[in-house]
N, C-alpha and C. Protein backbone atom coordinates (compact mmCIF):
# COMPACT_ATOMS: atom_id res chain seq x y z
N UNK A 1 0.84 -1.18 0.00
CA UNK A 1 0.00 0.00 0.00
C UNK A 1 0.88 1.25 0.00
N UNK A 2 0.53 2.07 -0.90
CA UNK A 2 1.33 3.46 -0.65
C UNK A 2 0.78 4.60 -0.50
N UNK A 3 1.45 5.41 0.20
CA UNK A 3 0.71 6.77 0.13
C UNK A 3 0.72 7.75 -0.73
N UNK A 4 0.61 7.56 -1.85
CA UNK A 4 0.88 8.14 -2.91
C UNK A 4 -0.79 8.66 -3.64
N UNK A 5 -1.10 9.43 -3.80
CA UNK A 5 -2.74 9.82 -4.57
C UNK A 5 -2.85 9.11 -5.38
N UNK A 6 -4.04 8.40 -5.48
CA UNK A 6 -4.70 7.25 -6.18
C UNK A 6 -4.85 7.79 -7.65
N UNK A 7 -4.77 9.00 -7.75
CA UNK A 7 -5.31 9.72 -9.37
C UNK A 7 -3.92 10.08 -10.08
N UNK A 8 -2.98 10.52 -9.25
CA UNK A 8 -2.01 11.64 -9.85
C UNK A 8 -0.90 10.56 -9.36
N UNK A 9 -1.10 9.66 -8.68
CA UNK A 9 0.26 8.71 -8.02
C UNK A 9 1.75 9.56 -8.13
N UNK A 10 1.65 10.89 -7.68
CA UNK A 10 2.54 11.51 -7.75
C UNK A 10 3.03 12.44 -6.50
N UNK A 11 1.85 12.62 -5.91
CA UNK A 11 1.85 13.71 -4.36
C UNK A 11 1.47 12.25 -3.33
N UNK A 12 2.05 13.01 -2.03
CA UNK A 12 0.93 12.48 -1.00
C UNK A 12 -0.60 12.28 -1.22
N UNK A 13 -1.26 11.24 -0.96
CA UNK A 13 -2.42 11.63 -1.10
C UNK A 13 -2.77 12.33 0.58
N UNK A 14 -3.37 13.77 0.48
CA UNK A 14 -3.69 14.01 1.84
C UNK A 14 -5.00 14.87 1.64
N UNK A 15 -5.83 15.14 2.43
CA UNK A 15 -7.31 15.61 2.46
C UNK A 15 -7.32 16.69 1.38
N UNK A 16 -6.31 17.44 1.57
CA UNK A 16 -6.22 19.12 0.98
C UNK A 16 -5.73 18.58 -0.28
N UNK A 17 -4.93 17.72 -0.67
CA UNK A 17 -4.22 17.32 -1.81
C UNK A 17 -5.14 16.97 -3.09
N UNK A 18 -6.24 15.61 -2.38
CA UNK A 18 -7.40 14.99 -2.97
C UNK A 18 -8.04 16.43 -3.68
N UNK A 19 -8.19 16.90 -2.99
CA UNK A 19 -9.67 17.74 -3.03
C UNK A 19 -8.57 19.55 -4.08
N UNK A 20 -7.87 19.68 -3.85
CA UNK A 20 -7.43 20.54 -3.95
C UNK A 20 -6.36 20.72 -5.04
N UNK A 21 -5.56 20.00 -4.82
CA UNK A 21 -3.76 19.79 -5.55
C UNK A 21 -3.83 18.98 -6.65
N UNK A 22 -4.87 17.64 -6.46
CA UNK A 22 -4.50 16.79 -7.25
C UNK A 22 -4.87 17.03 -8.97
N UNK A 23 -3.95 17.18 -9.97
CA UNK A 23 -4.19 17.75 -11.36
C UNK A 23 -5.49 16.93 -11.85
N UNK A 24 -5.57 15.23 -11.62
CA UNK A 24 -6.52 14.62 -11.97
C UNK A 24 -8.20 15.07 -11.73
N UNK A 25 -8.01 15.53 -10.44
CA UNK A 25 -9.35 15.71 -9.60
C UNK A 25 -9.78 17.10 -9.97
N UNK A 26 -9.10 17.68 -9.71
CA UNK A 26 -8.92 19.47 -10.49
C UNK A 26 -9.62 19.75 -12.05
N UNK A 27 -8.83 18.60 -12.96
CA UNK A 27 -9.54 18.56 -14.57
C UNK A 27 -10.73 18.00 -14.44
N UNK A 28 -11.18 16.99 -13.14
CA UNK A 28 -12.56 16.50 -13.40
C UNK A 28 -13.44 17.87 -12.61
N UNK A 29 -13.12 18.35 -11.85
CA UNK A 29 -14.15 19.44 -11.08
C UNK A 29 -14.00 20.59 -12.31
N UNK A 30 -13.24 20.73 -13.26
CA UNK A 30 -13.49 21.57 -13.85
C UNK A 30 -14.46 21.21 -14.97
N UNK A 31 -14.38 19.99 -15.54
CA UNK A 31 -15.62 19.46 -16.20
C UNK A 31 -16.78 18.97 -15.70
N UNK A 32 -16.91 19.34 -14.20
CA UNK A 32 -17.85 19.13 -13.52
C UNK A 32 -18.61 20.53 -13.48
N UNK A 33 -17.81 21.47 -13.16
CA UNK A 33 -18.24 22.65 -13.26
C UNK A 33 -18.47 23.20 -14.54
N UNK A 34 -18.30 23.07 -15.70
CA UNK A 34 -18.44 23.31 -17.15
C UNK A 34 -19.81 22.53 -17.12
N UNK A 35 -19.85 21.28 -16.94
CA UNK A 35 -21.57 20.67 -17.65
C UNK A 35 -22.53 21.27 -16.73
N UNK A 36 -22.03 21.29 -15.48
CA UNK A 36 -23.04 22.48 -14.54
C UNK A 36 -23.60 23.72 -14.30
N UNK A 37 -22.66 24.59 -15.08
CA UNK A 37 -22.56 26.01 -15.02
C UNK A 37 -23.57 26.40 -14.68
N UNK A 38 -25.06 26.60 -15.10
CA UNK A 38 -26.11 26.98 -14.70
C UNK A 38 -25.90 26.94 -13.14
N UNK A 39 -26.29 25.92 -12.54
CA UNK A 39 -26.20 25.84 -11.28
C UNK A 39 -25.20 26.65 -9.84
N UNK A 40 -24.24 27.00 -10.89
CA UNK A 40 -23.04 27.40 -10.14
C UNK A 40 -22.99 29.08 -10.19
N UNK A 41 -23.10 30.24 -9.38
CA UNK A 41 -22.79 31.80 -9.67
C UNK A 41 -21.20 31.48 -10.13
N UNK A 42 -20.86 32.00 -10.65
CA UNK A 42 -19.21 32.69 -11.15
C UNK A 42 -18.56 32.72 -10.03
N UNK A 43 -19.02 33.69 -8.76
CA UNK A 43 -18.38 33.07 -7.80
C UNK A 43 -17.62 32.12 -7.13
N UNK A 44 -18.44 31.22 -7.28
CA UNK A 44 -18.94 29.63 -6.56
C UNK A 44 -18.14 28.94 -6.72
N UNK A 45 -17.41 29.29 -7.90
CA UNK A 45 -17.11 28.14 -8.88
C UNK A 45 -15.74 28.58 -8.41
N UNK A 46 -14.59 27.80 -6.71
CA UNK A 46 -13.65 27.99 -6.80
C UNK A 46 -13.08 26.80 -5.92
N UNK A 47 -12.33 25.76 -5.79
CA UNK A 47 -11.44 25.26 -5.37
C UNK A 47 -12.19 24.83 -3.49
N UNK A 48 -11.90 26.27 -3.46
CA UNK A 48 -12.64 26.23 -1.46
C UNK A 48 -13.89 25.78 -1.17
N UNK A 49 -14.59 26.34 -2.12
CA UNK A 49 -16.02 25.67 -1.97
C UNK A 49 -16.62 23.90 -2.00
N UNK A 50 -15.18 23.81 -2.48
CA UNK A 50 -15.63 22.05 -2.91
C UNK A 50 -15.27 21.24 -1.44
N UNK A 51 -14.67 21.34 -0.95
CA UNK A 51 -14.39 20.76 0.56
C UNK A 51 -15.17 21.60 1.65
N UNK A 52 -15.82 23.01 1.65
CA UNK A 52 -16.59 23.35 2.78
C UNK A 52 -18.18 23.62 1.95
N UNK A 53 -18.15 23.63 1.22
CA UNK A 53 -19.33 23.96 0.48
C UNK A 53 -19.39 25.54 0.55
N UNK A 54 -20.73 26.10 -0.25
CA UNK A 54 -21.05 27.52 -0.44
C UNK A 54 -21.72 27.93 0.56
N UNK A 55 -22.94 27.05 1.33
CA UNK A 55 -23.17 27.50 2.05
C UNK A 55 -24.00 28.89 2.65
N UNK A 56 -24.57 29.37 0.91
CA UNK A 56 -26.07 30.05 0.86
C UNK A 56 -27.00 29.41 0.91
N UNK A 57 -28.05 30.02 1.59
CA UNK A 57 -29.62 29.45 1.42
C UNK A 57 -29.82 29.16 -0.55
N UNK A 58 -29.37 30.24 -1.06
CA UNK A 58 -29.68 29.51 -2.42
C UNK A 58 -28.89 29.39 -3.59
N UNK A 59 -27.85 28.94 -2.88
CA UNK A 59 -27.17 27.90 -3.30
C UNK A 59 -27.10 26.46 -2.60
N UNK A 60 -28.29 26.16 -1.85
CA UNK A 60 -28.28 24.70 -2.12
C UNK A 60 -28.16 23.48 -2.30
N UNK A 61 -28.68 23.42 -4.20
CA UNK A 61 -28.52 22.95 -5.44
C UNK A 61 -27.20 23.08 -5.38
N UNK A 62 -26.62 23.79 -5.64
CA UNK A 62 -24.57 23.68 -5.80
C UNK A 62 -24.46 22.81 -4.94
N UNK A 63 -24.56 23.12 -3.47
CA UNK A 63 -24.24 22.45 -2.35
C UNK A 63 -24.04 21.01 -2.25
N UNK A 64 -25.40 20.86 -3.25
CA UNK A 64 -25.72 18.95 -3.17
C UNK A 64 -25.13 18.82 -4.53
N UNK A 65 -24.88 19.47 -5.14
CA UNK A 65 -23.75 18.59 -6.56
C UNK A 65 -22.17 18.67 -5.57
N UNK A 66 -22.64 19.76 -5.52
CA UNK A 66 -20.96 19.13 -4.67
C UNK A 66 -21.15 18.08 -4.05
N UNK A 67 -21.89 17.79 -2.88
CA UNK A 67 -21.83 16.83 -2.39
C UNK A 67 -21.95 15.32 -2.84
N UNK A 68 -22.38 14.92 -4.32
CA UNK A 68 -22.28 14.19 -5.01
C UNK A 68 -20.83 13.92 -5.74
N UNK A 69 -20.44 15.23 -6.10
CA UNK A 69 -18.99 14.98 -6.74
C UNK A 69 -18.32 14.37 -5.62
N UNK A 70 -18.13 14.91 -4.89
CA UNK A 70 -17.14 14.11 -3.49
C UNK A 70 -17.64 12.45 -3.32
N UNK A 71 -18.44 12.21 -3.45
CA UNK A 71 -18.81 10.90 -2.79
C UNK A 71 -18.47 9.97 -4.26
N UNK A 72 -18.75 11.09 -5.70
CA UNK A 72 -18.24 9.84 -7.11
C UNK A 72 -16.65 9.97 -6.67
N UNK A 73 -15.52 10.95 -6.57
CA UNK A 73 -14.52 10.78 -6.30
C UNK A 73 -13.90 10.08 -5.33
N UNK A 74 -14.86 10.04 -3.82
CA UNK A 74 -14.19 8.68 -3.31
C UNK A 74 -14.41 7.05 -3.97
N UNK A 75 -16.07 7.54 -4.17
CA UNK A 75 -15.93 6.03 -4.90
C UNK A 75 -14.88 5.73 -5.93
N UNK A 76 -14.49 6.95 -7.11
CA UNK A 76 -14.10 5.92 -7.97
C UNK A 76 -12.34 5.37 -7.44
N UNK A 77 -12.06 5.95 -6.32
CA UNK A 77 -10.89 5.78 -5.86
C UNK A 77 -10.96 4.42 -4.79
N UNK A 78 -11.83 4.51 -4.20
CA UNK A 78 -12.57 2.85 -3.27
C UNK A 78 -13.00 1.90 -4.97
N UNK A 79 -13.87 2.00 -5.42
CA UNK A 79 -13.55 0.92 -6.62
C UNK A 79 -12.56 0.66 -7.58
N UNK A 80 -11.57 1.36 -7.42
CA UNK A 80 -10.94 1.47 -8.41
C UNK A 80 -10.78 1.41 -9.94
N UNK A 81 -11.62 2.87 -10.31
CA UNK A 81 -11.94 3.27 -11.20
C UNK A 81 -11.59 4.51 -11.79
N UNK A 82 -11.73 5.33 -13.04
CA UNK A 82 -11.57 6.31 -13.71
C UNK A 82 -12.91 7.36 -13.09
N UNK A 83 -12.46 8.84 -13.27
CA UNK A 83 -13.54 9.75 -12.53
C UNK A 83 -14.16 9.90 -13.97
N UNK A 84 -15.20 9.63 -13.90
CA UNK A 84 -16.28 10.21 -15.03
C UNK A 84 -17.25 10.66 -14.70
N UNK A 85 -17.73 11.94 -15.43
CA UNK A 85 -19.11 13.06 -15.05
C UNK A 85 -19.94 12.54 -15.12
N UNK A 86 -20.25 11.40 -16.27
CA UNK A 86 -21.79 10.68 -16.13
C UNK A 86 -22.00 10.05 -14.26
N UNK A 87 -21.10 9.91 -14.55
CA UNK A 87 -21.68 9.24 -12.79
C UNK A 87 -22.22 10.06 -12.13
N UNK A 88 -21.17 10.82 -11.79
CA UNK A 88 -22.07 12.40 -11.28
C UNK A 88 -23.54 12.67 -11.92
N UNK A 89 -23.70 12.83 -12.83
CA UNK A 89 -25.08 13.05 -13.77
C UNK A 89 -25.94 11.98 -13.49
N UNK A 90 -25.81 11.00 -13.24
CA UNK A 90 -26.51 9.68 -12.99
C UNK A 90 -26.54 9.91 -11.69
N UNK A 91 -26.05 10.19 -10.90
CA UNK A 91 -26.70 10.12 -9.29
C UNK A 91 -27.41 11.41 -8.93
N UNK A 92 -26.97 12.46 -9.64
CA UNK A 92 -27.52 13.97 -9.38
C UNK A 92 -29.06 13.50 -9.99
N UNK A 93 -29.47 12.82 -11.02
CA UNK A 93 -30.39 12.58 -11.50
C UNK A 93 -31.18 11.94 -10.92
N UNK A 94 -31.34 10.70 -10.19
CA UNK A 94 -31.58 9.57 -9.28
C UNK A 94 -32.31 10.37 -8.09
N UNK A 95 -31.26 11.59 -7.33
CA UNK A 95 -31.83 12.59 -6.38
C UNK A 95 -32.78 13.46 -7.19
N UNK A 96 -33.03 13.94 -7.84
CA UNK A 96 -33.63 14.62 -8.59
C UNK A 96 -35.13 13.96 -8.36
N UNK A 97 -35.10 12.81 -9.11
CA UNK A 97 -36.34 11.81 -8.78
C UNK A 97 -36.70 11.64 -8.14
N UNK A 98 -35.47 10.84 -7.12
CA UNK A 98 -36.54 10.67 -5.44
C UNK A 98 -36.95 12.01 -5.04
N UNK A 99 -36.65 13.37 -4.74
CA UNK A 99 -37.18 14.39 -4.07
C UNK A 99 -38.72 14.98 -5.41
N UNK A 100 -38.35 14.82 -5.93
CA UNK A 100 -39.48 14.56 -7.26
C UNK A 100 -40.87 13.87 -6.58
N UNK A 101 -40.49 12.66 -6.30
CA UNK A 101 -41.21 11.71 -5.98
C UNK A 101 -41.99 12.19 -4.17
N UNK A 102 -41.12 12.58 -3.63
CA UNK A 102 -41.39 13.30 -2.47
C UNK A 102 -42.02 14.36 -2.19
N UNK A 103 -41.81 15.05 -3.45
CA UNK A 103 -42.58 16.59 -3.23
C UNK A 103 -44.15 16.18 -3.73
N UNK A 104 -43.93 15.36 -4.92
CA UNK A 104 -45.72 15.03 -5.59
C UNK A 104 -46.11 13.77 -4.51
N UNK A 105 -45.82 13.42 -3.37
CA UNK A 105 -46.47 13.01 -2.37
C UNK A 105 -46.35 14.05 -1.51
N UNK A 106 -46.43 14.52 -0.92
CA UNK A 106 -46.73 15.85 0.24
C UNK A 106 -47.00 16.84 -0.64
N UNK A 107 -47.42 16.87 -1.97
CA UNK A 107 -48.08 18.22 -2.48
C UNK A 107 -47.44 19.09 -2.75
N UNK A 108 -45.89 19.25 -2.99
CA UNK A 108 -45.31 20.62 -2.64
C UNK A 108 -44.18 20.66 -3.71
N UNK A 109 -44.75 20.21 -4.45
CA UNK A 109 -44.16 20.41 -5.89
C UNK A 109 -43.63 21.79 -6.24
N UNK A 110 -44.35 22.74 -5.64
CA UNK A 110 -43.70 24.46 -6.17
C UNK A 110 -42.45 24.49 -5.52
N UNK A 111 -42.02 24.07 -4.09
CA UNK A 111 -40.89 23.89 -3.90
C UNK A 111 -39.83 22.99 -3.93
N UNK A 112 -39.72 21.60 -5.02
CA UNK A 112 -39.24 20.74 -5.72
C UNK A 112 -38.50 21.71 -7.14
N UNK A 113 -39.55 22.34 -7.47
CA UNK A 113 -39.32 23.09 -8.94
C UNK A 113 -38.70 24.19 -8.48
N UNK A 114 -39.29 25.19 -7.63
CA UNK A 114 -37.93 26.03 -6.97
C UNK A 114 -36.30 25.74 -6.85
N UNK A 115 -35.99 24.85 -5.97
CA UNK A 115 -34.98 24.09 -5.38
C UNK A 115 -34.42 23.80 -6.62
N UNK A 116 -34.95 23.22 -7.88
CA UNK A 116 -34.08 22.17 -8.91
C UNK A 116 -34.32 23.10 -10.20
N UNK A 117 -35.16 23.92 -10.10
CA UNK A 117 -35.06 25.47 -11.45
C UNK A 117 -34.02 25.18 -12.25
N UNK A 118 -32.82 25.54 -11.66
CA UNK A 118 -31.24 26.07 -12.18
C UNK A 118 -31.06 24.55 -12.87
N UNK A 119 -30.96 23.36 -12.38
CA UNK A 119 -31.42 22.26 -13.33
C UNK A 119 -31.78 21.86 -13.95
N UNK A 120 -33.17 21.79 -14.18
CA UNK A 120 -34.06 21.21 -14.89
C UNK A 120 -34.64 22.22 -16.01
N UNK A 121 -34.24 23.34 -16.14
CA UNK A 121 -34.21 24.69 -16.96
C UNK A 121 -32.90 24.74 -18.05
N UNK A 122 -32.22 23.60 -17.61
CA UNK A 122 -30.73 23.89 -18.51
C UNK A 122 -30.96 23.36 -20.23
């Protein structure tokens, strides 16, 4: 076993490194952030935000793609796999549905379509 980053096998892998340093992870958050753009202010869209989140009331929606990107990047590093955006897109989608499915049972569909606008508008 080494400690070497699972993507870039070139740095330490260390929390700040993963998320931050690593060139691999960096080119995928930037094509994460490119198929997303809608979702994201100009702002938003920086490095820091991806390990603490944004952390507006409306931003959200960013909030929980981030929080999806992080969980495809550990996975594809626990399965040992290549980072690809469809995954991301395939689970962002999946949530999409179930809260879909949640709002047209409790009736409250205007705030399903609120919440996922910047999405489902793209």
């Amino acid at each position: 076993s080494t400690d070497l980053c699972y993507f870039c096998n070139s740095h330490k892998e260390t929390l700040y490194h993963f998320f931050f340093d690593c060139t691999v992870v960096k080119q995928f958050l930037e094509n994460v952030f490119g198929q997303f753009r809608e979702i994201f202010e100009d702002d938003e869209i920086k490095m820091s935000n991806v390990l603490f989140g944004i952390g507006k009331t409306e931003s959200i929606l960013a909030d929980l793609l981030l929080i999806v990107v992080k969980i495809c990047i550990y996975e594809a590093k626990l399965n040992n796999h290549d980072l690809q955006i469809s995954r991301v897109k395939n689970r962002f989608e999946i949530i999409e549905k179930i809260e879909r499915n949640i709002a047209v049972k409790k009736n409250r569909m205007y705030m399903h379509l609120k919440k996922w606008e910047k999405y489902l508008n793209r």
